[in-house]
N, C-alpha and C. Protein backbone atom coordinates (compact mmCIF):
# COMPACT_ATOMS: atom_id res chain seq x y z
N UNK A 1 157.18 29.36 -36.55
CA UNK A 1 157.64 28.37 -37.48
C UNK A 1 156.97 27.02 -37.20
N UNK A 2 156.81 26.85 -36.10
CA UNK A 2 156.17 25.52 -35.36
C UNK A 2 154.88 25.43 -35.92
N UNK A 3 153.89 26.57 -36.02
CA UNK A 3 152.63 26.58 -36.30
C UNK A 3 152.62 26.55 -37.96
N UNK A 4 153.45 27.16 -38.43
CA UNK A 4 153.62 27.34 -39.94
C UNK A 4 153.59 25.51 -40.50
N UNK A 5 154.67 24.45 -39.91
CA UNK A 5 155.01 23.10 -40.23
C UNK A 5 154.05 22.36 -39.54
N UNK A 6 152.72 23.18 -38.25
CA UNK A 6 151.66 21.98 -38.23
C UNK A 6 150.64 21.95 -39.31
N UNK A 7 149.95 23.88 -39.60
CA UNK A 7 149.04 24.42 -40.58
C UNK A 7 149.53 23.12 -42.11
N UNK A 8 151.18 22.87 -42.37
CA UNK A 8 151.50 22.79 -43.56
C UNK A 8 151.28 21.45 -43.60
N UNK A 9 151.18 20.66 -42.32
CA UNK A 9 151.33 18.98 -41.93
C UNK A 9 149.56 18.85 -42.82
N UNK A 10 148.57 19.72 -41.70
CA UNK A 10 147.36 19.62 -41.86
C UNK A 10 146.76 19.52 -42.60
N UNK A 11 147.26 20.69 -43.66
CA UNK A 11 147.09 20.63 -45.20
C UNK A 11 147.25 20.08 -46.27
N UNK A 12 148.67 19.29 -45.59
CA UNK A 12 148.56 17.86 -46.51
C UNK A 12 148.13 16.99 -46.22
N UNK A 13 147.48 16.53 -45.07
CA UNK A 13 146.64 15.34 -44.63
C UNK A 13 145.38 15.98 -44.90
N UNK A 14 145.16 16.96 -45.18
CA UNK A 14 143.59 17.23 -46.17
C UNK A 14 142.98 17.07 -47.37
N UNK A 15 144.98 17.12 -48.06
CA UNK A 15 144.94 17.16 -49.48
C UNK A 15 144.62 15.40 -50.05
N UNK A 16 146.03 15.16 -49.09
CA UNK A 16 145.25 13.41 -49.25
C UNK A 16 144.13 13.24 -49.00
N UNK A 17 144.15 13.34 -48.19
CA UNK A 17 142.62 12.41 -47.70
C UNK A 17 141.07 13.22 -48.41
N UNK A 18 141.44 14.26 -48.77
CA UNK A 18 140.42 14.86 -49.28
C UNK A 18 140.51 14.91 -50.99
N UNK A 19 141.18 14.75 -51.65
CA UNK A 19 141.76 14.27 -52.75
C UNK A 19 141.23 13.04 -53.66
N UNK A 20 141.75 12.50 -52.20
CA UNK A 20 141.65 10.64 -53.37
C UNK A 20 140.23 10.65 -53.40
N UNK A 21 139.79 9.91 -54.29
CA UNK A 21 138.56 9.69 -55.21
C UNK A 21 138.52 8.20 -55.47
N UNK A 22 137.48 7.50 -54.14
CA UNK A 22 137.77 6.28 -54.10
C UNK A 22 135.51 6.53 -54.62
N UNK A 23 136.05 6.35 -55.76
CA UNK A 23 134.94 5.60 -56.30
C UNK A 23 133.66 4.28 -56.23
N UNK A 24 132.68 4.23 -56.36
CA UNK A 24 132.33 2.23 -56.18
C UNK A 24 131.83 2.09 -57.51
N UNK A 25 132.20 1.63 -58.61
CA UNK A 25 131.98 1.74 -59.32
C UNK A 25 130.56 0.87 -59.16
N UNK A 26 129.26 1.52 -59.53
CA UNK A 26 127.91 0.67 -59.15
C UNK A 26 127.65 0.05 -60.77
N UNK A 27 127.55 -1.58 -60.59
CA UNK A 27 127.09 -2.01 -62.02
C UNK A 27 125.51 -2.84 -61.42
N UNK A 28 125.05 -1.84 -62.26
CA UNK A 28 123.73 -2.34 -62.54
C UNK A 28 123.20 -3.50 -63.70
N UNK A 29 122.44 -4.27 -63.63
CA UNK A 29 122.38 -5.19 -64.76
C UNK A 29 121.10 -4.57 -64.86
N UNK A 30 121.49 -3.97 -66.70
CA UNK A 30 120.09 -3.76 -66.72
C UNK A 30 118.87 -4.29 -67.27
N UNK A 31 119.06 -5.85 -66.69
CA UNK A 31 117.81 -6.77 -67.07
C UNK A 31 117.20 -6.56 -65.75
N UNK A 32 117.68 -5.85 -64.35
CA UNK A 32 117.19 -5.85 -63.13
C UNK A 32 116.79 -4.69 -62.82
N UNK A 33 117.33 -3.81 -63.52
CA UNK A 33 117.16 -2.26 -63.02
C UNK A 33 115.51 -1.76 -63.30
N UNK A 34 115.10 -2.27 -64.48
CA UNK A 34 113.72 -1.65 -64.83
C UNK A 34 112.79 -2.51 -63.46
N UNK A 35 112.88 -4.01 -62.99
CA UNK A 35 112.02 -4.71 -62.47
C UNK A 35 112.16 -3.74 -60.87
N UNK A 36 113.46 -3.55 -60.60
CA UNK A 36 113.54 -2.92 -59.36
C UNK A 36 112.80 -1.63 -59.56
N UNK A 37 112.77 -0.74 -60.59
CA UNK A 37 112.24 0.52 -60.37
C UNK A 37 111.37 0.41 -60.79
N UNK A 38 110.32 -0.81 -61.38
CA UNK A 38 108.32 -0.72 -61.11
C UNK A 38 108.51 -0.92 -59.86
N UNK A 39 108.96 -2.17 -58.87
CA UNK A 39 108.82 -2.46 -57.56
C UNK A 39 108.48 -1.76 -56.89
N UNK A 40 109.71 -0.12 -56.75
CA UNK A 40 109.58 0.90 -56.07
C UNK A 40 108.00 1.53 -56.56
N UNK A 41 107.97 1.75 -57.92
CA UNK A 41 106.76 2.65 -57.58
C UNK A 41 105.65 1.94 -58.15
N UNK A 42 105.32 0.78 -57.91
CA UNK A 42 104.57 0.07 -57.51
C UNK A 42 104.38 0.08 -56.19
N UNK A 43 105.39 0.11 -55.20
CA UNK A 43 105.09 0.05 -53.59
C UNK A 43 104.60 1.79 -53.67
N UNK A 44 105.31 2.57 -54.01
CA UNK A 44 105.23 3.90 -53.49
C UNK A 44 103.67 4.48 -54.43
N UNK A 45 103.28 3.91 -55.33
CA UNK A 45 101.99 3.99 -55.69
C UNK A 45 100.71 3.64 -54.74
N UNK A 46 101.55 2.47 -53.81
CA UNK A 46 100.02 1.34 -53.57
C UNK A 46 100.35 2.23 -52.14
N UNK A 47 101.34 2.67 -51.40
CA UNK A 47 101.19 3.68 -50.35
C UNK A 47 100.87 5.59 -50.12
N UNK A 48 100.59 6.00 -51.34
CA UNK A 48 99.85 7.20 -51.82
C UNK A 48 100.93 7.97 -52.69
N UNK A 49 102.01 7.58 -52.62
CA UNK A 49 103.57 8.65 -52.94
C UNK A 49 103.25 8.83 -54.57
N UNK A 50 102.47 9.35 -54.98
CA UNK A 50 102.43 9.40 -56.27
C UNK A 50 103.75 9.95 -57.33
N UNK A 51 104.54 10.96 -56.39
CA UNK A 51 105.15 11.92 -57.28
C UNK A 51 106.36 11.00 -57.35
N UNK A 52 106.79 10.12 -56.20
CA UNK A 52 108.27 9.11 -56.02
C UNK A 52 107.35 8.24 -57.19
N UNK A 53 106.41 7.37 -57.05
CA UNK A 53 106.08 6.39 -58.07
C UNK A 53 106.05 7.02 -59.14
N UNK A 54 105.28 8.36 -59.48
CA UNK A 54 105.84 8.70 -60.97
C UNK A 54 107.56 8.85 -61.53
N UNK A 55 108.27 9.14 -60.55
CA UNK A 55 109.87 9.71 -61.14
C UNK A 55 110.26 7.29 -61.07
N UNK A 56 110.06 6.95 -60.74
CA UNK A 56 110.13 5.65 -61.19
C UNK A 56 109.89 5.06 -62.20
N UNK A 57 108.41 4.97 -62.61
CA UNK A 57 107.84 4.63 -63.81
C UNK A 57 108.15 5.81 -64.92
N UNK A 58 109.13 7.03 -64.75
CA UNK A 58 108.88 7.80 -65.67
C UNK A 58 110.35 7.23 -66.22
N UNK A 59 111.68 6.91 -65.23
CA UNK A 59 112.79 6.19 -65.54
C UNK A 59 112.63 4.79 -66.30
N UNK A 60 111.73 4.01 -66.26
CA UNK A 60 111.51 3.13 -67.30
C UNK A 60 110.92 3.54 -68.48
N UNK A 61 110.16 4.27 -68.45
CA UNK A 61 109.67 4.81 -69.63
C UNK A 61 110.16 5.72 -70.52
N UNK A 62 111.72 6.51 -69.77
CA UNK A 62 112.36 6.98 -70.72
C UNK A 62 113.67 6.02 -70.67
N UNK A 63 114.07 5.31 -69.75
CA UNK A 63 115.44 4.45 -69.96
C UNK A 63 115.17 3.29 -70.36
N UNK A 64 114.36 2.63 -70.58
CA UNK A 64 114.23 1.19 -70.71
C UNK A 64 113.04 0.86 -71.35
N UNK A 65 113.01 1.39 -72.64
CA UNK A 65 111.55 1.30 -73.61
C UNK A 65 111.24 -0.33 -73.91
N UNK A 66 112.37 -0.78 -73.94
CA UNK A 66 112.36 -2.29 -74.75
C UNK A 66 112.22 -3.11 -73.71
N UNK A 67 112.19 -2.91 -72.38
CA UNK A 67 112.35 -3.79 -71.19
C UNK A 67 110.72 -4.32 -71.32
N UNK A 68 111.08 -5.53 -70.28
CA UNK A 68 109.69 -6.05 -70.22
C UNK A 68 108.36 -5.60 -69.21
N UNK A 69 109.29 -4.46 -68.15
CA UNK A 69 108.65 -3.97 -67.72
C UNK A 69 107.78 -2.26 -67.87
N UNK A 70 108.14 -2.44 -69.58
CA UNK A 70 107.81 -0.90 -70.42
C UNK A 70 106.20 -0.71 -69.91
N UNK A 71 105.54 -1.41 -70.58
CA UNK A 71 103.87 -1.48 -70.27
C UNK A 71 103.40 -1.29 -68.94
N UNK A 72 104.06 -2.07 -68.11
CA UNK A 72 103.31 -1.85 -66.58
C UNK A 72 104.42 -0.63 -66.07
N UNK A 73 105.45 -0.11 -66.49
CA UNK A 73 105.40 1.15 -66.34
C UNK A 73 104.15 2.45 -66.83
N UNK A 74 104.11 2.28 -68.39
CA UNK A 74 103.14 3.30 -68.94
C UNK A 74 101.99 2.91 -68.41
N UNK A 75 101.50 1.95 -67.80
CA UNK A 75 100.32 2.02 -66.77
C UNK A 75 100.22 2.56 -66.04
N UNK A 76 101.51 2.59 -65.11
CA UNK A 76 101.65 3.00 -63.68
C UNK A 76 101.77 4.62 -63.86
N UNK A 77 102.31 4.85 -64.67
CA UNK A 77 102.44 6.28 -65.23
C UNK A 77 101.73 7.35 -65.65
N UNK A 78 100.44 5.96 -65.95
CA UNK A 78 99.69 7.04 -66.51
C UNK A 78 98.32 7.42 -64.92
N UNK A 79 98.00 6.23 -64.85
CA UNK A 79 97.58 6.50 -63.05
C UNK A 79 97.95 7.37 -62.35
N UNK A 80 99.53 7.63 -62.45
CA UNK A 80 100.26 8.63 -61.57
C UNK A 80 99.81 10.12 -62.22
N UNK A 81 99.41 10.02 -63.42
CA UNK A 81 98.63 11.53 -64.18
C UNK A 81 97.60 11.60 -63.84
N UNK A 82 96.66 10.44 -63.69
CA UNK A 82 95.17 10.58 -62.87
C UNK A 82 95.15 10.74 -62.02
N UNK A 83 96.23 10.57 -60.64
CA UNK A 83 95.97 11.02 -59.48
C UNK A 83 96.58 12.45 -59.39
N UNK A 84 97.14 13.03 -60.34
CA UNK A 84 97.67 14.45 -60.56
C UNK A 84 96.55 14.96 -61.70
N UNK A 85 95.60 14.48 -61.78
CA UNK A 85 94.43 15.00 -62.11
C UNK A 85 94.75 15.64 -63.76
N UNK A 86 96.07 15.23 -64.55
CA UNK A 86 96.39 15.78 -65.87
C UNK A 86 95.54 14.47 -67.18
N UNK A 87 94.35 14.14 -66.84
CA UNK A 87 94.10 13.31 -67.64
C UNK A 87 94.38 13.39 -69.28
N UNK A 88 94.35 14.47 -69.78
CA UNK A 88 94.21 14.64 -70.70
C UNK A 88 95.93 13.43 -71.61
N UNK A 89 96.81 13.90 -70.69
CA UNK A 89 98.21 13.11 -70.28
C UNK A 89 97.79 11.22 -70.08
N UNK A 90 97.06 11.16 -69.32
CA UNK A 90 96.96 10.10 -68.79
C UNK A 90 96.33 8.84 -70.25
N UNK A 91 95.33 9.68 -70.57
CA UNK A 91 94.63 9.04 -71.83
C UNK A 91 95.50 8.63 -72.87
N UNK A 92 96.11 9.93 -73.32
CA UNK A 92 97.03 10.14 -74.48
C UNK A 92 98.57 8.91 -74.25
N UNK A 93 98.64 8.69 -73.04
CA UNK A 93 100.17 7.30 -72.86
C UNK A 93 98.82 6.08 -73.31
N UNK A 94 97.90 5.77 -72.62
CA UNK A 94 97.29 4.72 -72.49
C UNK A 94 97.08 4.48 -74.31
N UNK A 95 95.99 5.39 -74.93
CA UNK A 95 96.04 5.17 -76.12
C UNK A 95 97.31 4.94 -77.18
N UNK A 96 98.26 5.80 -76.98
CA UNK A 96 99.64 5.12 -77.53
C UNK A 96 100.15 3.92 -77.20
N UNK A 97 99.90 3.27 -76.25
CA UNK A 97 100.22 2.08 -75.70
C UNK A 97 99.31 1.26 -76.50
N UNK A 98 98.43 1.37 -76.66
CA UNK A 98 97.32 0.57 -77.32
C UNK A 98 97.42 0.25 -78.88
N UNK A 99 98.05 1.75 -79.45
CA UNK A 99 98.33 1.94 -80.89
C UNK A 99 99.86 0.83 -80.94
N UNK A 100 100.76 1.33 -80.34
CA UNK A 100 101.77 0.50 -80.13
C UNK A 100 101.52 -0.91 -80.16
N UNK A 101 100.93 -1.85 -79.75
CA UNK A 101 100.24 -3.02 -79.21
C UNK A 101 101.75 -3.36 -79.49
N UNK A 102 102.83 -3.72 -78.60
CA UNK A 102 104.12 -4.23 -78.30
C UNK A 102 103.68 -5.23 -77.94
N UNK A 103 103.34 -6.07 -77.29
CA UNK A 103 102.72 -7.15 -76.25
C UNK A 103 101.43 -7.71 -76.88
N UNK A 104 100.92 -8.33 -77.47
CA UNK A 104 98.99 -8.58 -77.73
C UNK A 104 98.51 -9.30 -76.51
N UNK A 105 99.83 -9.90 -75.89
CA UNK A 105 99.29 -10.84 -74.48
C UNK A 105 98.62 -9.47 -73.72
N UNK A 106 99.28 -9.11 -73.49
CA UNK A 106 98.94 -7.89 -72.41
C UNK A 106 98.06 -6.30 -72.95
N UNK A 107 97.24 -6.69 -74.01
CA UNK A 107 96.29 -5.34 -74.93
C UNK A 107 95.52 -5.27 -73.44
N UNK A 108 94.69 -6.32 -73.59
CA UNK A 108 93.77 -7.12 -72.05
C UNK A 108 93.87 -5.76 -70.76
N UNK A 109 95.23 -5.55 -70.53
CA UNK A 109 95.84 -4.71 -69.35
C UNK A 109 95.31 -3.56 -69.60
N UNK A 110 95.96 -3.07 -70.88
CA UNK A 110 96.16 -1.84 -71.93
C UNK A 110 94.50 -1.10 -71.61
N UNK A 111 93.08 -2.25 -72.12
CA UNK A 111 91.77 -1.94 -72.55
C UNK A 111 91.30 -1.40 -70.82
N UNK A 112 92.15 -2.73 -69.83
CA UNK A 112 91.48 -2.22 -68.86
C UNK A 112 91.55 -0.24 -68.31
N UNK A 113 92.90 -0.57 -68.57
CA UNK A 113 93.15 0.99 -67.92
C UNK A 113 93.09 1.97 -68.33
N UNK A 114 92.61 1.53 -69.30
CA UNK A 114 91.53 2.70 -70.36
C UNK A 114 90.09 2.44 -69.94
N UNK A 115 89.54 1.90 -69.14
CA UNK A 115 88.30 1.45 -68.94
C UNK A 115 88.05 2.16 -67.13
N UNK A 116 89.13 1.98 -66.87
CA UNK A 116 89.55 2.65 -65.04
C UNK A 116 89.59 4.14 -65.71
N UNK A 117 89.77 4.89 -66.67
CA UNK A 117 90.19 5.91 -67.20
C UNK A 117 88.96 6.60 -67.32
N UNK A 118 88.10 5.50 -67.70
CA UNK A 118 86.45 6.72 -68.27
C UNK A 118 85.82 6.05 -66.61
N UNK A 119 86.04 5.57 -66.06
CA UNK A 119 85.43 5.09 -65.40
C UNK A 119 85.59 6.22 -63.82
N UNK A 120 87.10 6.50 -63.90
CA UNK A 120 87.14 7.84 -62.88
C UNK A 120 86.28 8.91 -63.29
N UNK A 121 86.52 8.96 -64.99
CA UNK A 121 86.04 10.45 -65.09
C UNK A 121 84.44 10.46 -65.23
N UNK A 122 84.14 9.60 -64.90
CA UNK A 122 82.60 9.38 -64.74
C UNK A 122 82.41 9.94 -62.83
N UNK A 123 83.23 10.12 -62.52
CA UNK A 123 83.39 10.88 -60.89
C UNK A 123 83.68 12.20 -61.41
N UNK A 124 84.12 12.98 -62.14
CA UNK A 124 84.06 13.98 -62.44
C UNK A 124 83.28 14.45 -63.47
N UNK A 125 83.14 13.76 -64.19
CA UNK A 125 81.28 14.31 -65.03
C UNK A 125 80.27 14.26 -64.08
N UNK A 126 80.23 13.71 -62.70
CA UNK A 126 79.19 13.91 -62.83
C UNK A 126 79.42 15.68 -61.40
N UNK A 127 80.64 15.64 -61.06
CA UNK A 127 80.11 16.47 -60.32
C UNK A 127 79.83 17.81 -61.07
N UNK A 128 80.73 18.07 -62.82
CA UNK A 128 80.43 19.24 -62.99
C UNK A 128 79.19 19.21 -63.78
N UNK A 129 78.69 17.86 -64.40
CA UNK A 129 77.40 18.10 -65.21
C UNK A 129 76.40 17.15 -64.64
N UNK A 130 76.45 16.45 -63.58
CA UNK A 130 75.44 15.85 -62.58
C UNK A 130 75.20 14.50 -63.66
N UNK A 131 76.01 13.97 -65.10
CA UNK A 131 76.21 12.98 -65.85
C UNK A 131 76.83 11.85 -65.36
N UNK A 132 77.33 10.88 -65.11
CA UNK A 132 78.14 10.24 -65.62
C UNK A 132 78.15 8.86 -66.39
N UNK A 133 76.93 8.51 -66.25
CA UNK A 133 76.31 7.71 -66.95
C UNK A 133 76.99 7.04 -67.84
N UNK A 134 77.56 8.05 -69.15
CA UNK A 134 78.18 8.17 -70.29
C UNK A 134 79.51 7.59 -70.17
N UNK A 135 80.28 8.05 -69.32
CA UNK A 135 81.45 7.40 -69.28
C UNK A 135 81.61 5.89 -68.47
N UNK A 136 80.50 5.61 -68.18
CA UNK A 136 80.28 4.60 -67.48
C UNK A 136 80.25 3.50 -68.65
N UNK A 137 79.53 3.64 -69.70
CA UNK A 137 79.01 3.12 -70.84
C UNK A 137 80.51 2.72 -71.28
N UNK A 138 81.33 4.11 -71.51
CA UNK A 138 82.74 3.95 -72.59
C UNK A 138 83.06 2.86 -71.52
N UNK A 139 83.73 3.10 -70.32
CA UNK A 139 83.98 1.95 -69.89
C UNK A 139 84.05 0.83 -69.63
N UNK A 140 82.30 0.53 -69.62
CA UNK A 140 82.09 -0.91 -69.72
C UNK A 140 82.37 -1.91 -71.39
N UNK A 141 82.31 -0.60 -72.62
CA UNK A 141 82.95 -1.06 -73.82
C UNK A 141 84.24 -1.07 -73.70
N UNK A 142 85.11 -0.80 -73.28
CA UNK A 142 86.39 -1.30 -72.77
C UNK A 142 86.64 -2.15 -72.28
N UNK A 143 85.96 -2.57 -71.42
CA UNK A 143 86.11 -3.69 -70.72
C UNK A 143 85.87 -4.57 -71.48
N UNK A 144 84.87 -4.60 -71.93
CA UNK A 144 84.29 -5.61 -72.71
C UNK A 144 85.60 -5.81 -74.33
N UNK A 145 85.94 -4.92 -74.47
CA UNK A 145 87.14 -5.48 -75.42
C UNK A 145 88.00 -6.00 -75.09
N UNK A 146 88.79 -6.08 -73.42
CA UNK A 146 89.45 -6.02 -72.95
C UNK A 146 89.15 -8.13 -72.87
N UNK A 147 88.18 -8.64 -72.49
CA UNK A 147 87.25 -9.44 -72.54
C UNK A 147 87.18 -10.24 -73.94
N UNK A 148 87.38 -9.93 -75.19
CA UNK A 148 86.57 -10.00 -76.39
C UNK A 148 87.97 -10.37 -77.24
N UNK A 149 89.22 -9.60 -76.94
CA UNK A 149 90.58 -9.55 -77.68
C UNK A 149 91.06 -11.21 -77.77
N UNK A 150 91.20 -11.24 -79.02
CA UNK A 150 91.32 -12.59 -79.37
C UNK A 150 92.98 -13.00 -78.79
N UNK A 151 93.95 -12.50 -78.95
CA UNK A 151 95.05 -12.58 -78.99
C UNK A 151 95.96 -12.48 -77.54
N UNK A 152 95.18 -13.21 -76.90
CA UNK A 152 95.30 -13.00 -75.26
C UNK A 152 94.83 -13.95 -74.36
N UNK A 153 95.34 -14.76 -73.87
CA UNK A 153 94.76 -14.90 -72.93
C UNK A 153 94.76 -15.41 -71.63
N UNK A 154 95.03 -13.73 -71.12
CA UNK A 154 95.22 -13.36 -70.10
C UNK A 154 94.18 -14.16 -68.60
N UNK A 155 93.98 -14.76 -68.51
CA UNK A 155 92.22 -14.24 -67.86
C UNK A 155 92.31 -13.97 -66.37
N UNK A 156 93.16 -13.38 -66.03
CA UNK A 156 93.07 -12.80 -64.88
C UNK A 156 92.37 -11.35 -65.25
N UNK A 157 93.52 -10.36 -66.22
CA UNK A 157 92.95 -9.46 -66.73
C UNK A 157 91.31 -9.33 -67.30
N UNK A 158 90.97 -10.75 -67.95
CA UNK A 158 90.30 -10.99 -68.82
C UNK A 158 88.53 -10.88 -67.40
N UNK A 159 89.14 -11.58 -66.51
CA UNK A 159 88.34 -11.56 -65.35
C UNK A 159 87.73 -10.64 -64.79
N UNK A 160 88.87 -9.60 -64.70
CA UNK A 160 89.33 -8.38 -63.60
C UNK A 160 88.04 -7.45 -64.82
N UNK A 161 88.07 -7.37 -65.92
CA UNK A 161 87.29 -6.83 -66.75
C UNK A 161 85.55 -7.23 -66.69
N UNK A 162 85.66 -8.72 -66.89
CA UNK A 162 84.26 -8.95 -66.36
C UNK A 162 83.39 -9.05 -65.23
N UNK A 163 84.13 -8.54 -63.80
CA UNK A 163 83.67 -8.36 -62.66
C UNK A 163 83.39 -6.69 -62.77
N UNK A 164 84.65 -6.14 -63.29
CA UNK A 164 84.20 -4.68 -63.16
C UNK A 164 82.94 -4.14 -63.97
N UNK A 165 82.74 -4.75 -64.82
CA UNK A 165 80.97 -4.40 -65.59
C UNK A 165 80.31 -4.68 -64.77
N UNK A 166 80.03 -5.81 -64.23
CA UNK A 166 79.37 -6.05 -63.15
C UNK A 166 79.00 -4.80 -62.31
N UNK A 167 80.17 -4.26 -61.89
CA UNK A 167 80.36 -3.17 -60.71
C UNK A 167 79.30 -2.00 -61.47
N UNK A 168 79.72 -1.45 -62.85
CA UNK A 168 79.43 -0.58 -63.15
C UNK A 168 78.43 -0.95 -63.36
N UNK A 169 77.16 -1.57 -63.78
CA UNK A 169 76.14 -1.69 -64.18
C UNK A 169 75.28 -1.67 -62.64
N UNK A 170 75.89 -2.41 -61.96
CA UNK A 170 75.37 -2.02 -60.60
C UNK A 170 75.82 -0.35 -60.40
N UNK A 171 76.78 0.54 -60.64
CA UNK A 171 76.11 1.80 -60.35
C UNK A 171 75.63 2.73 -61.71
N UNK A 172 75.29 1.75 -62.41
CA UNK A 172 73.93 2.22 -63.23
C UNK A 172 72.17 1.97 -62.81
N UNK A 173 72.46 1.24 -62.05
CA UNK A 173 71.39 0.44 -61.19
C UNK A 173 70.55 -0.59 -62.02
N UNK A 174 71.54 -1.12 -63.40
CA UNK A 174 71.13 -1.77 -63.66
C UNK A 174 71.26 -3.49 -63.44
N UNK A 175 70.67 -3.63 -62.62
CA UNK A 175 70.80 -4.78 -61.85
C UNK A 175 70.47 -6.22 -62.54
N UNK A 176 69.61 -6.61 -63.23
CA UNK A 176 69.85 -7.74 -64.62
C UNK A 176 70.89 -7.93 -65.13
N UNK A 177 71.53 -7.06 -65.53
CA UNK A 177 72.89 -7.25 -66.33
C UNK A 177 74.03 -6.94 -65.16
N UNK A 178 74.03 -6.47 -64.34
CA UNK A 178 74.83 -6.90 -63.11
C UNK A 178 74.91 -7.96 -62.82
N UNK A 179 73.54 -8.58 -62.27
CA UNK A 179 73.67 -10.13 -61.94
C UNK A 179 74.79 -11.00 -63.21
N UNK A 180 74.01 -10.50 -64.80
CA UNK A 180 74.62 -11.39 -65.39
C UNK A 180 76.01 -11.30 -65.48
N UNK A 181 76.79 -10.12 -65.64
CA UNK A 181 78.24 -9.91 -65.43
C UNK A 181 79.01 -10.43 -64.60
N UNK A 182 78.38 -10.72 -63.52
CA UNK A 182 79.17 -11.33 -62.25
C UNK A 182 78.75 -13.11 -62.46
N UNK A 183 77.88 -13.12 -62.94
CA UNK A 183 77.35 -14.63 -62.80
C UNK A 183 78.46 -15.32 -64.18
N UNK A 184 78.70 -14.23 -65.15
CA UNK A 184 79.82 -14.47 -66.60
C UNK A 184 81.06 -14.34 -65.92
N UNK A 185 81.21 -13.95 -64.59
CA UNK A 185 82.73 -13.63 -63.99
C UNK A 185 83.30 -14.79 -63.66
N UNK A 186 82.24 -15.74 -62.22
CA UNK A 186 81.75 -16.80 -62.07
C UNK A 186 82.29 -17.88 -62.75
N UNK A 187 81.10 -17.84 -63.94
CA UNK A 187 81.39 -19.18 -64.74
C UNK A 187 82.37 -19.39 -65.82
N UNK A 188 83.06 -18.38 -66.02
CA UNK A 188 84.37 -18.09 -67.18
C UNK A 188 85.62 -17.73 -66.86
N UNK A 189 85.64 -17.20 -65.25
CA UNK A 189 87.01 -16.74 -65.05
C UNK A 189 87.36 -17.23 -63.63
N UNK A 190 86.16 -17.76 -62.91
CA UNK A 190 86.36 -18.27 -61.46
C UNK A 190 86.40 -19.47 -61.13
């Protein structure tokens, strides 16, 4: 009987205590929630974690379309498809982003990472067709729109575009118009 009224003690100090449902109720403001979750995969991008930085930028991009941090999500997002090698994905956000033009301040961003876009796959043209030349070209016309967009002006972006021709024309080996790209980086954005 003794063991019967401790088993029965036990069981109700389980029921309580295992029972109550002490909640925290978490309020998020969600003018903060989208900035905190680029942060994360912005950090977890710039330290290799691609798949944590994608489930980040993929939560702004499906919870928080209207936030201000929509765009540099679908950037980050779409990078996170280029380093998962699904370009075909990667292109297809960037160009909707572009069609979209939500932002005209920020197209500038939009052209670049469409310009980083032909500009990888100019590393993979050339290993399967010994090319890449070609995508080197699309790129540097990206850039150069990126550069050219009236409705902007960005010029960091605007910069970040005219140094990278630079780059690429130097691994075209074309070195005249290298010089001049960097010397236009220089005198317009530096």
């Amino acid at each position: 009987m003794r063991i019967f009224k401790i088993m029965a003690l036990v069981l109700l100090v389980a029921v309580v205590f295992c029972g109550r449902k002490e909640t925290q109720k978490q309020t998020v403001d969600p003018a903060v929630a989208p900035a905190k979750l680029l942060e994360y995969g912005n950090k977890f991008f710039n330290e290799g974690d691609y798949e944590n930085a994608y489930i980040a930028y993929r939560l702004i991009y499906t919870d928080y379309p209207t936030s201000r941090e929509y765009i540099d999500a679908v950037i980050g997002l779409a990078r996170c498809y280029g380093k998962f090698e699904k370009y075909d994905k990667q292109f297809e956000l960037l160009y909707n982003l572009l069609r979209e033009n939500l932002i005209p301040s920020r197209v500038p961003d939009i052209y670049n990472a469409i310009a980083e876009f032909y500009e990888n796959s100019a590393g993979v043209s050339a290993e399967f067709t010994g090319q890449d030349s070609l995508d080197y070209v699309h790129a540097i016309s990206y850039y150069q729109k990126a550069i050219e967009y009236p409705n902007s002006q960005d010029s960091t972006a605007k910069g970040y575009a005219q140094y990278k021709i630079g780059t690429l024309y130097e691994k075209l080996r074309d070195y005249p118009k290298a010089i001049e790209a960097y010397q236009n980086t220089i005198n317009h954005f530096g």
